[in-house]
PDB file of N, CA and C in Angstrom:
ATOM      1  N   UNK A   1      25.371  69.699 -19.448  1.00  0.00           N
ATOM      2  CA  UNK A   1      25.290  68.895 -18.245  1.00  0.00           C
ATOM      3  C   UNK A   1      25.821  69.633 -17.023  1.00  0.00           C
ATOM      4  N   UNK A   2      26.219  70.594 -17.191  1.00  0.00           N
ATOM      5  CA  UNK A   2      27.176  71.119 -16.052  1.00  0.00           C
ATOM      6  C   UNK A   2      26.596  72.130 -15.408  1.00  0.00           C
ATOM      7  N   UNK A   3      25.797  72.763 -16.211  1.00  0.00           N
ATOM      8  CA  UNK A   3      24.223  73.652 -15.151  1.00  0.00           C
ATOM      9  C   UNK A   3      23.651  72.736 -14.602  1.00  0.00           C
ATOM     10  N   UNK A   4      23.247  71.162 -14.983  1.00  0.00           N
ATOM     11  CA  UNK A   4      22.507  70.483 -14.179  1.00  0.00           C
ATOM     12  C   UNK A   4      23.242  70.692 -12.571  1.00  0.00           C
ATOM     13  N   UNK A   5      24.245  70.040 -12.687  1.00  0.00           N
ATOM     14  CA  UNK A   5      24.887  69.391 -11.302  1.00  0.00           C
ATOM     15  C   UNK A   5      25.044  71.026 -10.474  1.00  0.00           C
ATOM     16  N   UNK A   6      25.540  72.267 -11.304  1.00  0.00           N
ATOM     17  CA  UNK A   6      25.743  73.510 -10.681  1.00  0.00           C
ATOM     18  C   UNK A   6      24.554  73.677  -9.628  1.00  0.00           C
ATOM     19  N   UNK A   7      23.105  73.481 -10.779  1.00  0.00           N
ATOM     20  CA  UNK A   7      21.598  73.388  -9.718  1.00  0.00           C
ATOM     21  C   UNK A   7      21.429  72.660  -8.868  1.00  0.00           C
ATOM     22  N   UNK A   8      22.478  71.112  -8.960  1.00  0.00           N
ATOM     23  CA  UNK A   8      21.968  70.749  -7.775  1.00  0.00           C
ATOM     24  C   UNK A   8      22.729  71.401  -6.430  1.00  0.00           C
ATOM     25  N   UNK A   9      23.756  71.501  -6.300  1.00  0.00           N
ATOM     26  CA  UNK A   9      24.412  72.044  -5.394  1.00  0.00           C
ATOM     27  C   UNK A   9      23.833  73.483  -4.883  1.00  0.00           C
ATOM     28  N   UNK A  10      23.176  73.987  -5.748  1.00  0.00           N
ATOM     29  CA  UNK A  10      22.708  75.513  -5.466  1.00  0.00           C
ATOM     30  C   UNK A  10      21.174  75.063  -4.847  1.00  0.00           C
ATOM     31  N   UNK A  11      20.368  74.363  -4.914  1.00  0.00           N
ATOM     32  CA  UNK A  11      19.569  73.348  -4.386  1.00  0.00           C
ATOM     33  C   UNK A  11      19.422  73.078  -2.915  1.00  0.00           C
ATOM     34  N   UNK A  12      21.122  71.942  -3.317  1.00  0.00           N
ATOM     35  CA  UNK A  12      21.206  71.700  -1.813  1.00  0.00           C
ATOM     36  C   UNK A  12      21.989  72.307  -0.883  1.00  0.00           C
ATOM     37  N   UNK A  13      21.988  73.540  -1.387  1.00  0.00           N
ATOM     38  CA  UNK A  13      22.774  75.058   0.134  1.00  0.00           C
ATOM     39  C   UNK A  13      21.157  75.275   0.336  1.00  0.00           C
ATOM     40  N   UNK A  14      20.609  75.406  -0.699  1.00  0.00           N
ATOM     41  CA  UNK A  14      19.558  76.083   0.067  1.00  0.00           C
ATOM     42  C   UNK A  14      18.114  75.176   0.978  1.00  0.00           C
ATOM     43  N   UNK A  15      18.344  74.260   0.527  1.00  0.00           N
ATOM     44  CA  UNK A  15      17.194  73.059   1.432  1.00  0.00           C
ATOM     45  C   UNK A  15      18.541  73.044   2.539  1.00  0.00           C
ATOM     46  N   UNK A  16      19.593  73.003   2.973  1.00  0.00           N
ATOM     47  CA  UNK A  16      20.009  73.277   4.330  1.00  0.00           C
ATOM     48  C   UNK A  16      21.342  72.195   4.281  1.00  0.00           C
ATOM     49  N   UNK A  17      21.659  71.304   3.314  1.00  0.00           N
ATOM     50  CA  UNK A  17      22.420  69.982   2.906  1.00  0.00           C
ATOM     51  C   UNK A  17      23.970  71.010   3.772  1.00  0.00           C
ATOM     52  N   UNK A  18      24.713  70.137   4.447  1.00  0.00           N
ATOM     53  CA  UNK A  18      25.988  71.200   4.614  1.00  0.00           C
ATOM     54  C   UNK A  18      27.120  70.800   3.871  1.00  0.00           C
ATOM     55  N   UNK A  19      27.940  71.356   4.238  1.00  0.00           N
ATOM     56  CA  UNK A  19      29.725  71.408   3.326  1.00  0.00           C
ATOM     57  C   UNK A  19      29.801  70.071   2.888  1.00  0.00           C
ATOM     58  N   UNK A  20      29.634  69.212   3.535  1.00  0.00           N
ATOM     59  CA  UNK A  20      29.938  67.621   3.300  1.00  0.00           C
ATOM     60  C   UNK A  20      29.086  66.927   2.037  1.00  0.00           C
ATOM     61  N   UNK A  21      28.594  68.026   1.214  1.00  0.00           N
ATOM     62  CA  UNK A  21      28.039  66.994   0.232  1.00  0.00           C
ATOM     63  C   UNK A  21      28.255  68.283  -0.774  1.00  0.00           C
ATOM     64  N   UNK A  22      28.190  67.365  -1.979  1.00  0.00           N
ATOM     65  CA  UNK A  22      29.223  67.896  -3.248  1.00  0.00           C
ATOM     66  C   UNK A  22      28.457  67.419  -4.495  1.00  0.00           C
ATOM     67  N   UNK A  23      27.805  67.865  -5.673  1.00  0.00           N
ATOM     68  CA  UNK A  23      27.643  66.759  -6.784  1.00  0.00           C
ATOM     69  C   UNK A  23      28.597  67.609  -7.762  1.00  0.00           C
ATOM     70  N   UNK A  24      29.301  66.411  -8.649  1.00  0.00           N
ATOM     71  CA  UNK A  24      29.772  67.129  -9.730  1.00  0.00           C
ATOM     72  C   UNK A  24      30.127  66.396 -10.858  1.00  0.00           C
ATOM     73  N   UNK A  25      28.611  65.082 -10.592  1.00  0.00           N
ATOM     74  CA  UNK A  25      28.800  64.954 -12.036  1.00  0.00           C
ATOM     75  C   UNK A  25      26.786  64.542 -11.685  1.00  0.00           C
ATOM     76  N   UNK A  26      26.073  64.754 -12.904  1.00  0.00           N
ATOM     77  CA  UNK A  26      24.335  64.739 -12.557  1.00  0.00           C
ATOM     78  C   UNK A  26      23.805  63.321 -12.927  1.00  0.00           C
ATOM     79  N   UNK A  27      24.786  62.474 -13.078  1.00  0.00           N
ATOM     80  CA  UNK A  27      24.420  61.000 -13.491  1.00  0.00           C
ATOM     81  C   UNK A  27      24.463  59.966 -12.318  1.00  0.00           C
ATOM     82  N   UNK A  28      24.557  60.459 -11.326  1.00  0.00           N
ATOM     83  CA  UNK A  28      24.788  60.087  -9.915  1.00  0.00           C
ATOM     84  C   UNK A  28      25.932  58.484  -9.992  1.00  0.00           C
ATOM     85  N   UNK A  29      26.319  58.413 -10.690  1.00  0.00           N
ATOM     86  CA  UNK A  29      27.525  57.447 -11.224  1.00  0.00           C
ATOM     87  C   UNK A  29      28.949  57.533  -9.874  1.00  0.00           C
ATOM     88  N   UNK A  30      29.527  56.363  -9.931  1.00  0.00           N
ATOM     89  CA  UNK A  30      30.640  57.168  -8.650  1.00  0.00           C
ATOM     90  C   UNK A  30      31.875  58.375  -9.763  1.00  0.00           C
ATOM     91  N   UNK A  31      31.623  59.097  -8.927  1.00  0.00           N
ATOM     92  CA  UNK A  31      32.865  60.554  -9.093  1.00  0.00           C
ATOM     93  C   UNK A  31      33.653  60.828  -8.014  1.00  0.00           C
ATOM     94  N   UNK A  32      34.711  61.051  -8.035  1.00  0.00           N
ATOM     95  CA  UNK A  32      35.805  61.550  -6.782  1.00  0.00           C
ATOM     96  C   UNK A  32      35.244  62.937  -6.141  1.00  0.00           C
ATOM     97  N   UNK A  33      34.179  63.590  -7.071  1.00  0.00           N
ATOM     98  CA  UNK A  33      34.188  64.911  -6.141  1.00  0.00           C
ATOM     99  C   UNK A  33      32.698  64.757  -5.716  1.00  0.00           C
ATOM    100  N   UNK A  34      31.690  63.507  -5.990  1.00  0.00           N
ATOM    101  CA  UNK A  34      30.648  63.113  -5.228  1.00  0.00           C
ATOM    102  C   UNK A  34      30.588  62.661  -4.406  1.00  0.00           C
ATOM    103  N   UNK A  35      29.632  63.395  -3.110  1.00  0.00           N
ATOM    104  CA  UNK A  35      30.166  63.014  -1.467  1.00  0.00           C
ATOM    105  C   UNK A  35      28.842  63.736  -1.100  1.00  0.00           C
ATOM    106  N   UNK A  36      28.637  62.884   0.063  1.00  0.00           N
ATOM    107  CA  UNK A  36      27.428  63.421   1.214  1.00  0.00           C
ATOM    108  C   UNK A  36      28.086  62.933   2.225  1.00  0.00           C
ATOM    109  N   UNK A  37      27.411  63.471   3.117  1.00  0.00           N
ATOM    110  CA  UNK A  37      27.159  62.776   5.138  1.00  0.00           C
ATOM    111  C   UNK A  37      25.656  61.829   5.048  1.00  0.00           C
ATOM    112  N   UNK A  38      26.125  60.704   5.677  1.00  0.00           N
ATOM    113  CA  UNK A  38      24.738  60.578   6.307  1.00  0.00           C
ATOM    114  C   UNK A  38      23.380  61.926   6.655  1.00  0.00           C
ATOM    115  N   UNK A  39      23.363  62.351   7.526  1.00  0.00           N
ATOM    116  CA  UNK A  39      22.830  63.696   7.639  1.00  0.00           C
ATOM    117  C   UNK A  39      22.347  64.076   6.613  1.00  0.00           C
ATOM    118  N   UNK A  40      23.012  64.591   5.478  1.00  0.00           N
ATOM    119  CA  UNK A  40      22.475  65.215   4.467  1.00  0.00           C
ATOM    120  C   UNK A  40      21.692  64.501   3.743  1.00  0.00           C
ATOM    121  N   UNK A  41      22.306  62.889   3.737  1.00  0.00           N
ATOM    122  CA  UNK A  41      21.810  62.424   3.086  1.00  0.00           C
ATOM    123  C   UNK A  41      19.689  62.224   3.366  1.00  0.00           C
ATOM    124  N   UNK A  42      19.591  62.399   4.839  1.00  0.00           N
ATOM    125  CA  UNK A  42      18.893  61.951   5.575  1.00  0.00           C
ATOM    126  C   UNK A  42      17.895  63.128   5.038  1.00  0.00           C
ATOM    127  N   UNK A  43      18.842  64.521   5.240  1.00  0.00           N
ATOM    128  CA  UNK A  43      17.801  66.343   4.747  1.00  0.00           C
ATOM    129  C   UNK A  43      17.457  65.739   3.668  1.00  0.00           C
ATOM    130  N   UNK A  44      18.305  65.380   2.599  1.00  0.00           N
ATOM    131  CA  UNK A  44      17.605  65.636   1.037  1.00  0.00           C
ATOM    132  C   UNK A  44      16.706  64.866   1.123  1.00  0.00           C
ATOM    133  N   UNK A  45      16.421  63.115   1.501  1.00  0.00           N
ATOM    134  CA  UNK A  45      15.354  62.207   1.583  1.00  0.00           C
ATOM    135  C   UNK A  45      13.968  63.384   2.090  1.00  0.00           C
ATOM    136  N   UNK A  46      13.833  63.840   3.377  1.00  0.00           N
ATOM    137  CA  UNK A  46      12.940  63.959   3.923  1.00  0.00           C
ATOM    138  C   UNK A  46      12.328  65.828   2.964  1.00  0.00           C
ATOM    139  N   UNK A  47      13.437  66.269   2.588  1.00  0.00           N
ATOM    140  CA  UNK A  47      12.746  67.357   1.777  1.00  0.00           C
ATOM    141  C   UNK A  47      12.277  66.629   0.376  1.00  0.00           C
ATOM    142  N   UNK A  48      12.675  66.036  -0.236  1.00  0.00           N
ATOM    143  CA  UNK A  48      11.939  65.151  -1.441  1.00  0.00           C
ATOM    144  C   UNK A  48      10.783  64.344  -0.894  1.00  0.00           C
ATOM    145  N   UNK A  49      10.520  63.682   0.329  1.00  0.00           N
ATOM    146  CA  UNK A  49       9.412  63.274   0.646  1.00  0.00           C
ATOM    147  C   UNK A  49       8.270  64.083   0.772  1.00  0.00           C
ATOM    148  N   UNK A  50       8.472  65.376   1.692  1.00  0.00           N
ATOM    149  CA  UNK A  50       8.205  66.864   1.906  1.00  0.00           C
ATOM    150  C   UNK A  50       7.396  67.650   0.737  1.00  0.00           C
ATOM    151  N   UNK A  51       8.413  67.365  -0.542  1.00  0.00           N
ATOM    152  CA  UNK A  51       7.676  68.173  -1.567  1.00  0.00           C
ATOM    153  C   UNK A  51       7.656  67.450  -3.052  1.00  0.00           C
ATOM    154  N   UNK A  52       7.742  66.115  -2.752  1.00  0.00           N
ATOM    155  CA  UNK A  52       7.274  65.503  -4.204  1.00  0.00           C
ATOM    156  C   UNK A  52       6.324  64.158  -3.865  1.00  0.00           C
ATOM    157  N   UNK A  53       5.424  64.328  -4.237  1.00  0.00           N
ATOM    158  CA  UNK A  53       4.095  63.379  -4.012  1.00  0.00           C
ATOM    159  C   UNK A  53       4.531  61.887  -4.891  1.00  0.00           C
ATOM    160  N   UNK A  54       4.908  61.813  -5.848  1.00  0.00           N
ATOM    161  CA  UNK A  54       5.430  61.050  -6.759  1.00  0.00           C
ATOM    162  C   UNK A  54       6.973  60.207  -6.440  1.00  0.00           C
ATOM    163  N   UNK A  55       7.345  60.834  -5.611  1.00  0.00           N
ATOM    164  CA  UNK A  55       8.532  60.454  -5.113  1.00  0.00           C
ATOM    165  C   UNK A  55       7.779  59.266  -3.568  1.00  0.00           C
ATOM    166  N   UNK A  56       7.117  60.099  -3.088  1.00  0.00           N
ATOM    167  CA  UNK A  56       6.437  59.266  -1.997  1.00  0.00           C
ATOM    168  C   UNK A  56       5.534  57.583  -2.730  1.00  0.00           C
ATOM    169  N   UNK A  57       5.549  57.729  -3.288  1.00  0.00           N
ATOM    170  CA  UNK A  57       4.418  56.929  -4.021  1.00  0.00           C
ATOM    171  C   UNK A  57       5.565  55.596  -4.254  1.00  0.00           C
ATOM    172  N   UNK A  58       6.475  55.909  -5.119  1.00  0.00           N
ATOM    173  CA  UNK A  58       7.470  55.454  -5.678  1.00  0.00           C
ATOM    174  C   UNK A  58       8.641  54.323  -4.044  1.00  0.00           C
ATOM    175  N   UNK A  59       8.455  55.670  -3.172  1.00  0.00           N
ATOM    176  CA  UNK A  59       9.547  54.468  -2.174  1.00  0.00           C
ATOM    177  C   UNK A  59       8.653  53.907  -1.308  1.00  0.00           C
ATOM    178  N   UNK A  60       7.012  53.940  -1.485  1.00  0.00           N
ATOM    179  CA  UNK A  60       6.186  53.269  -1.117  1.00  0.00           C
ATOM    180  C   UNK A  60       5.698  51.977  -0.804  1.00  0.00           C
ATOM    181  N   UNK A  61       6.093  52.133  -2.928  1.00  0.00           N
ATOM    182  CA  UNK A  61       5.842  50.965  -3.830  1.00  0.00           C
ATOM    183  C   UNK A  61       6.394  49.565  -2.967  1.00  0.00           C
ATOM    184  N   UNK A  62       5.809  48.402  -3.068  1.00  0.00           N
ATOM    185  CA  UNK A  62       6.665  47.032  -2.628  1.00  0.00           C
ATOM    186  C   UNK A  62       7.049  46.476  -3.797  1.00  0.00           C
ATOM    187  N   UNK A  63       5.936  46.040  -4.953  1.00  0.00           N
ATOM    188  CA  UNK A  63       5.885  45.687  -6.119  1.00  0.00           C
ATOM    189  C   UNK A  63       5.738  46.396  -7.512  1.00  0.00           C
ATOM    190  N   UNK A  64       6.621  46.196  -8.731  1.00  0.00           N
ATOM    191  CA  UNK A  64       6.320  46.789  -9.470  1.00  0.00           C
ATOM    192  C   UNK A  64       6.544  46.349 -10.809  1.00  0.00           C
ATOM    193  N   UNK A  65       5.857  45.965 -11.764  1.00  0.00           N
ATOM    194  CA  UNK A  65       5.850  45.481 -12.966  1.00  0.00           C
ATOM    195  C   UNK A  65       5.363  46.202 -14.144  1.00  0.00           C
ATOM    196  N   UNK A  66       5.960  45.652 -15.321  1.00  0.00           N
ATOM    197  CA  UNK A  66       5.914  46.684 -16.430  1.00  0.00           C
ATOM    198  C   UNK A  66       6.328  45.718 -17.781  1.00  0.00           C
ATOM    199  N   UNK A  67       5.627  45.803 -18.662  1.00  0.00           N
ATOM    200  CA  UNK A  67       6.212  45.134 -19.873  1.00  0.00           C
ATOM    201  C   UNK A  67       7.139  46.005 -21.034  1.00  0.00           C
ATOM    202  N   UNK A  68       8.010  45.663 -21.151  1.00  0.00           N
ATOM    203  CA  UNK A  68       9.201  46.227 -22.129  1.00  0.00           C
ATOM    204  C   UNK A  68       8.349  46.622 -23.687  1.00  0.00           C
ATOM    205  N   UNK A  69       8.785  47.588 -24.016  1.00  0.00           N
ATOM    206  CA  UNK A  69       8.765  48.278 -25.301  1.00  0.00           C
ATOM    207  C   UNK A  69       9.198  47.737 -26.074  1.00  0.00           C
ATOM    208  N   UNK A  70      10.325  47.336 -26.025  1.00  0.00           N
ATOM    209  CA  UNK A  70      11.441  46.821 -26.926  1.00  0.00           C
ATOM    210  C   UNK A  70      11.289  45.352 -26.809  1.00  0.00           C
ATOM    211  N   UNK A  71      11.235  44.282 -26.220  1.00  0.00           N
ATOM    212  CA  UNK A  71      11.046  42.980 -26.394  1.00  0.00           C
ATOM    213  C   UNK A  71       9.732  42.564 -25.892  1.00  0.00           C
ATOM    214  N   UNK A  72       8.948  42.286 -27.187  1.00  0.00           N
ATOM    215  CA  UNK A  72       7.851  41.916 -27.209  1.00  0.00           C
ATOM    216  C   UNK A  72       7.620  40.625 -26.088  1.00  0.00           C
ATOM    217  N   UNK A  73       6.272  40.892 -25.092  1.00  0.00           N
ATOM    218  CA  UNK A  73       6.452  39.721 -23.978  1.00  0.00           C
ATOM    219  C   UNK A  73       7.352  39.458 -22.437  1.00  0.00           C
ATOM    220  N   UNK A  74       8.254  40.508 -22.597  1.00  0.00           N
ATOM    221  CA  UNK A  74       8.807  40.526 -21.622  1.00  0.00           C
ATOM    222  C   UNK A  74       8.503  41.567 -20.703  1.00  0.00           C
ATOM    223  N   UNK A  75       8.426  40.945 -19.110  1.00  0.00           N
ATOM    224  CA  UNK A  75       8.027  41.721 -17.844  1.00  0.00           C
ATOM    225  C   UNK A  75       9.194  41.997 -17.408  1.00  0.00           C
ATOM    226  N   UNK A  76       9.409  43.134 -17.336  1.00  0.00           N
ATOM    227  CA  UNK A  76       9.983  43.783 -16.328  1.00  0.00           C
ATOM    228  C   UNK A  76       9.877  43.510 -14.487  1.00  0.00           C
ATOM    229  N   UNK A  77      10.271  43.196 -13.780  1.00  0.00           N
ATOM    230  CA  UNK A  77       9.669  43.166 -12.128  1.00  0.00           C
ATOM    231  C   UNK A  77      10.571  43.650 -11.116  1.00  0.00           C
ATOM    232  N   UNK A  78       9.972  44.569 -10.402  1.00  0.00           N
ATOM    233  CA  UNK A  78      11.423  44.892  -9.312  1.00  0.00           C
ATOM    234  C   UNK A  78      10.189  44.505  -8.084  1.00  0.00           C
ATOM    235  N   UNK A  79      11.069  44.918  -6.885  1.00  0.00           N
ATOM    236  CA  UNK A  79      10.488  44.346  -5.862  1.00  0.00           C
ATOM    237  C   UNK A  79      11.006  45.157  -4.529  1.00  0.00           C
ATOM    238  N   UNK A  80      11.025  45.847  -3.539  1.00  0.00           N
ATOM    239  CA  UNK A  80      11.733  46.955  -2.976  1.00  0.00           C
ATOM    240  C   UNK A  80      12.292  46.257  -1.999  1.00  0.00           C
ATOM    241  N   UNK A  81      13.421  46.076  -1.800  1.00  0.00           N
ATOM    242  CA  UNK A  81      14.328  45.698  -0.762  1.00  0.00           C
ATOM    243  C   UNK A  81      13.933  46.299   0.661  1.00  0.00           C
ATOM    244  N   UNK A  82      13.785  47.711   1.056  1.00  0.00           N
ATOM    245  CA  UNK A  82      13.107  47.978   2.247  1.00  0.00           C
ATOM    246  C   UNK A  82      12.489  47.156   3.331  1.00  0.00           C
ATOM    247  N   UNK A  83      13.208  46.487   4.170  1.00  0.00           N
ATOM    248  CA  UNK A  83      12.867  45.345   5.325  1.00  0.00           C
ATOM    249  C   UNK A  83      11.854  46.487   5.821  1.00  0.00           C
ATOM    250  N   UNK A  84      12.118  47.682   6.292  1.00  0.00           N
ATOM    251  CA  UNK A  84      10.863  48.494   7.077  1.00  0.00           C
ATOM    252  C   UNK A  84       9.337  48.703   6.238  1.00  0.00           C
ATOM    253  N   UNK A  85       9.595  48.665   5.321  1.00  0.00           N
ATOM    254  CA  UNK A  85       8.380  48.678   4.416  1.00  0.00           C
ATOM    255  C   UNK A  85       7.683  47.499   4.073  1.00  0.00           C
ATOM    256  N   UNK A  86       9.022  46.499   4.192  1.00  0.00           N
ATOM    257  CA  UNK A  86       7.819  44.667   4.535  1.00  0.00           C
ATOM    258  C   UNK A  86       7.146  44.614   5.816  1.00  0.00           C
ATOM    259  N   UNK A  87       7.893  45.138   6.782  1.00  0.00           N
ATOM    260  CA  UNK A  87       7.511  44.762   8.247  1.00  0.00           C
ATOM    261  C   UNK A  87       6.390  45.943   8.736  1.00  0.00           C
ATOM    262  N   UNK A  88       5.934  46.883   7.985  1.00  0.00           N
ATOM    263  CA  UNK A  88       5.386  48.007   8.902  1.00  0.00           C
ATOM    264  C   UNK A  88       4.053  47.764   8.504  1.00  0.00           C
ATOM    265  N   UNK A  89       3.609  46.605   7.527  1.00  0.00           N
ATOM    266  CA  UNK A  89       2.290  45.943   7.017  1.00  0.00           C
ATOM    267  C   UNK A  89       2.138  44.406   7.790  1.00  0.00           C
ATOM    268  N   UNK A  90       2.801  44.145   8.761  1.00  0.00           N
ATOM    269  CA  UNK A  90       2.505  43.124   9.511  1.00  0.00           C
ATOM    270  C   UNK A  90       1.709  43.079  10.999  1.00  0.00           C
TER     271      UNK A  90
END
């Protein structure tokens, strides 16, 4: 697990993320030495929008349903909180 989080940090020096952001644990869980800025937070969004098509698709989404593997009959449903993504279809 600890090459993961090493890559991300080596990652985000190089997409441009500055001093203020840290991962050091890859489960994105809260950790004392996990930290961003706004800002960075803002670089990594727009370089993942930038270069993953699937990622775009995904914070797109409004609705999304799925039936469980494991309990026969049951739907899954999320629904995207994003007020700008309700309002930019009106």
């Amino acid at each position: 697990m600890k090459q993961f989080y090493v890559k991300m940090n080596e990652t985000a020096k190089h997409i441009g993320l500055g001093k203020g952001t840290n991962f050091a644990i890859s489960h994105g869980m809260h950790h004392d030495r996990n930290y961003s800025t706004a800002l960075d937070v803002a670089t990594l969004t727009w370089h993942a929008m930038k270069t993953h098509q699937m990622f775009c698709s995904v914070i797109n989404t409004k609705k999304y349903e799925c039936s469980s593997r494991i309990i026969h009959g049951h739907v899954y449903k999320w629904e995207n909180t994003n007020l700008m993504l309700w309002e930019s279809s009106k």
